[in-house]
C-alpha atoms as a PDB file:
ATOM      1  CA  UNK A   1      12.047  11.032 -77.939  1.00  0.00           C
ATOM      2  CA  UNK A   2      15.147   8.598 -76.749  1.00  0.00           C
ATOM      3  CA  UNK A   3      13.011   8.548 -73.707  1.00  0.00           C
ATOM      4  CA  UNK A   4      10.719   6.511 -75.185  1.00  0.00           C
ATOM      5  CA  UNK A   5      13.452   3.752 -76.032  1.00  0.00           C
ATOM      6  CA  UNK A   6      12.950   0.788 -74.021  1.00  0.00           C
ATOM      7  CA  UNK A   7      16.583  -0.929 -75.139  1.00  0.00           C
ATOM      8  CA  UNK A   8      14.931  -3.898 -76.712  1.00  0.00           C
ATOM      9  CA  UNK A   9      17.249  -4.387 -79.490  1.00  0.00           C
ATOM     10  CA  UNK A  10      14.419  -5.411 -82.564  1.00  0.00           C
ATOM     11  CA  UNK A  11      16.296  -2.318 -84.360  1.00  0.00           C
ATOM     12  CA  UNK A  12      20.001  -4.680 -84.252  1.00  0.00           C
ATOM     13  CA  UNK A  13      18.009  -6.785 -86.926  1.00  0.00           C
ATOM     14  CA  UNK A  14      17.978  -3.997 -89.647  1.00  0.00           C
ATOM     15  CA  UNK A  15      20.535  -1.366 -88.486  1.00  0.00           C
ATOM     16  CA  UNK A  16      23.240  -1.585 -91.166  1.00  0.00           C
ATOM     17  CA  UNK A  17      25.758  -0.550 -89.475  1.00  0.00           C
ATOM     18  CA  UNK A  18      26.224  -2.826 -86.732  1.00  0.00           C
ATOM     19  CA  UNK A  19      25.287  -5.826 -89.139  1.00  0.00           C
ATOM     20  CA  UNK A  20      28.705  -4.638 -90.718  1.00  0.00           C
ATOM     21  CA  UNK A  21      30.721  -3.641 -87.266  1.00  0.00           C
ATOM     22  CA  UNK A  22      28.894  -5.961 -85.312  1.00  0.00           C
ATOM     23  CA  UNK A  23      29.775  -3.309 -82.748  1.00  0.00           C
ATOM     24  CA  UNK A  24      26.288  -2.168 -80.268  1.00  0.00           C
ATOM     25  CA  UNK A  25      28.107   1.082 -80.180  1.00  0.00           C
ATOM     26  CA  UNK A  26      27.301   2.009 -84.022  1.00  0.00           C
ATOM     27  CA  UNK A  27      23.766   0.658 -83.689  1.00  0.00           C
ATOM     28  CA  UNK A  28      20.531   2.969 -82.732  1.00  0.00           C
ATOM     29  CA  UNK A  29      20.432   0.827 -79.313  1.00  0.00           C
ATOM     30  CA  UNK A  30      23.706   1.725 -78.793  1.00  0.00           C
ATOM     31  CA  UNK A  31      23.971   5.476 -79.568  1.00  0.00           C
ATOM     32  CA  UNK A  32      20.514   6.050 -77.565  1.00  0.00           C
ATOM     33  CA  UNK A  33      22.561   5.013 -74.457  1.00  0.00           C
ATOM     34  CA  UNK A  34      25.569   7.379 -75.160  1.00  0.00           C
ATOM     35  CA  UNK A  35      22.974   9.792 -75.276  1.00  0.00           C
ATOM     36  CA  UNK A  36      20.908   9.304 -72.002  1.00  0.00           C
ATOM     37  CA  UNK A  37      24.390   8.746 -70.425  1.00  0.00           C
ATOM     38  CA  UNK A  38      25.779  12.339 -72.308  1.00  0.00           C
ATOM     39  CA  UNK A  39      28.545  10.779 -73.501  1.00  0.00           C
ATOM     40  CA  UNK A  40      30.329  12.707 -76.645  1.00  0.00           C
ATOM     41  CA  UNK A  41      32.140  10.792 -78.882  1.00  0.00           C
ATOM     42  CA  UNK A  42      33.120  10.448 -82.416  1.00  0.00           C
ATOM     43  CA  UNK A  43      30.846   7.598 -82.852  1.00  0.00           C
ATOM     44  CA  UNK A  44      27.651   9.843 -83.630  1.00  0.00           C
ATOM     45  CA  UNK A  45      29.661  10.850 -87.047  1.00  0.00           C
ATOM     46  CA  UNK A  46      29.127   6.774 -87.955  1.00  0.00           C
ATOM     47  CA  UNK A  47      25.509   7.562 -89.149  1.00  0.00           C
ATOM     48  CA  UNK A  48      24.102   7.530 -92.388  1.00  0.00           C
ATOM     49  CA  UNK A  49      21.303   9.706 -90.924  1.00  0.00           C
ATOM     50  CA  UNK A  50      18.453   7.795 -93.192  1.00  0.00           C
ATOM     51  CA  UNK A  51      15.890   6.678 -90.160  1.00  0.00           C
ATOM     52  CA  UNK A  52      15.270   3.595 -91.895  1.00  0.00           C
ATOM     53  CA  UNK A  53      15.149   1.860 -88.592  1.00  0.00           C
ATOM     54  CA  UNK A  54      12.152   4.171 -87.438  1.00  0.00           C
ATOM     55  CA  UNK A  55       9.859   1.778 -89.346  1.00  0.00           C
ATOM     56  CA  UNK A  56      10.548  -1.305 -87.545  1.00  0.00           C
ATOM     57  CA  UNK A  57      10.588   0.652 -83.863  1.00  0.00           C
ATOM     58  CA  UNK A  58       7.885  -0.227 -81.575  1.00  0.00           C
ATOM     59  CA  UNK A  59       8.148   2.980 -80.452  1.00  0.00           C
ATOM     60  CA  UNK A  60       8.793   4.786 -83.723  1.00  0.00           C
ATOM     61  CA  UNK A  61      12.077   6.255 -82.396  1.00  0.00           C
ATOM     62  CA  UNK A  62      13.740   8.340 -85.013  1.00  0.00           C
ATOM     63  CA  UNK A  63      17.421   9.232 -84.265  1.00  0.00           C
ATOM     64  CA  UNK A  64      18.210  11.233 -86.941  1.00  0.00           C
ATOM     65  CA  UNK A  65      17.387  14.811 -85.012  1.00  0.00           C
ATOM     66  CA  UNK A  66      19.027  13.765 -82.071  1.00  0.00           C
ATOM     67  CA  UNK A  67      22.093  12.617 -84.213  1.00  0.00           C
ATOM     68  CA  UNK A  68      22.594  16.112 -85.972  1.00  0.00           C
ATOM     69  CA  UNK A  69      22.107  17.881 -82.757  1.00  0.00           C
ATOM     70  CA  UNK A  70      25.273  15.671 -80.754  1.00  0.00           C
ATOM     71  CA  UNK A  71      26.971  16.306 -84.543  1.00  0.00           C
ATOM     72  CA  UNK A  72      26.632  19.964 -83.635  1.00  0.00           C
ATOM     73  CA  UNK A  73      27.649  19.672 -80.253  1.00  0.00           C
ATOM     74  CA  UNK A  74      30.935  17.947 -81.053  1.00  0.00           C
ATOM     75  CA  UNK A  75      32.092  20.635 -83.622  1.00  0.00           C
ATOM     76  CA  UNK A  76      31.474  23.448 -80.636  1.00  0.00           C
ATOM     77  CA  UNK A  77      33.704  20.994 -78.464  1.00  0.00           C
ATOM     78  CA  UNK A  78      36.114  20.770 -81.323  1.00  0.00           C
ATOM     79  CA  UNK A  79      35.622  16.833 -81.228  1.00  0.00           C
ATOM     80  CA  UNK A  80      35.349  16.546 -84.824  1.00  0.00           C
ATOM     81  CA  UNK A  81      37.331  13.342 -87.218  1.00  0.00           C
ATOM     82  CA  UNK A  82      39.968  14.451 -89.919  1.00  0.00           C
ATOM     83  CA  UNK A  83      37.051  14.194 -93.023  1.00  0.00           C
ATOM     84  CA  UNK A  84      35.194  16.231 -91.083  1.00  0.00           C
ATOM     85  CA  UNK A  85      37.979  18.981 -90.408  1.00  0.00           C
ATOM     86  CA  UNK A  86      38.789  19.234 -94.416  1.00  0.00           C
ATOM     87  CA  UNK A  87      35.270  19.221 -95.111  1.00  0.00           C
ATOM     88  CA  UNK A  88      34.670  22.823 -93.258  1.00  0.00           C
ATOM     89  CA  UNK A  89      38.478  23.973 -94.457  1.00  0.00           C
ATOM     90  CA  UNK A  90      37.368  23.616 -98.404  1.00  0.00           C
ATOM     91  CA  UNK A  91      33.831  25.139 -97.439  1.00  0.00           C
ATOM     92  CA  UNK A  92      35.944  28.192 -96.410  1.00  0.00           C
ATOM     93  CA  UNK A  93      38.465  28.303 -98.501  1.00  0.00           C
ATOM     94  CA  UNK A  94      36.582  27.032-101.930  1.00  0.00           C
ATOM     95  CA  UNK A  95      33.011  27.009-101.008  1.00  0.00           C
ATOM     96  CA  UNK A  96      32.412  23.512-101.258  1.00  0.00           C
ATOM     97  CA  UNK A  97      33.441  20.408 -99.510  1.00  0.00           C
ATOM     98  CA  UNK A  98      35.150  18.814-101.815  1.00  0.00           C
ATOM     99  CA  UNK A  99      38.133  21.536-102.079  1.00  0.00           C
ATOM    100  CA  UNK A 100      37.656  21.665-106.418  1.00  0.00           C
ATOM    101  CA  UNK A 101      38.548  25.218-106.564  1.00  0.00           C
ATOM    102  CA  UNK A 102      36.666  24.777-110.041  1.00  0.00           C
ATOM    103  CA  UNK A 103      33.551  24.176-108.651  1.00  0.00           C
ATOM    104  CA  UNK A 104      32.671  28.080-107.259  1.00  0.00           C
ATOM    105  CA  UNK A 105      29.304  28.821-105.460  1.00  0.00           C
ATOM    106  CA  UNK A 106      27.222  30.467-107.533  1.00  0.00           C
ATOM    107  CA  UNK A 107      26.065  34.042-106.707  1.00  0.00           C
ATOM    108  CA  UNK A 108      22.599  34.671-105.898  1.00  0.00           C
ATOM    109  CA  UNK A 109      21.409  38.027-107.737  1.00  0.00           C
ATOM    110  CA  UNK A 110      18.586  39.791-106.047  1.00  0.00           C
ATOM    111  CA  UNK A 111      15.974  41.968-107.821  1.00  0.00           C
END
């Protein structure tokens, strides 16, 4: 799929994220070329993950697949931010991410 990306930037015209950074790094453009290039980095958490840029892509790129799979990767590498870190703690310690040890998964009964 990021194969397919020929780098020609129509997706820095809608990508909200680098309208607010202004950073390429944060934009689709950018985080296709960490990807061809392997690089792992923190920077694939910075993703709302709503492929609303796939609609305006020539080539109909969506990023949100390859973003959860580098996600993935970083936690095995233990490359993970601080949010991220407390989110898994109050999964296992409340069993949910917010860490309300109110708010108790509910127990599935089966028949």
């Amino acid at each position: 799929m990021i194969e397919n990306c020929n780098l020609c930037g129509i997706c820095l015209a809608k990508d909200s994220l680098y309208k607010i950074t202004q950073r390429e790094t944060v934009s689709a453009r950018g985080k296709i070329l960490l990807l061809k290039q392997g690089v792992m980095d923190k920077i694939f958490y910075a993703d709302h993950l709503s492929g609303e840029l796939k609609s305006i892509c020539p080539n109909k790129i969506d990023l949100t697949e390859e973003i959860i799979k580098m996600r993935e990767k970083l936690v095995e590498n233990g490359i993970e931010t601080a949010a991220n870190k407390m989110m898994i703690e109050n999964l296992q310690k409340f069993g949910n991410p917010f860490g309300d040890p109110k708010q108790k998964p509910k127990e599935i009964f089966w028949c």
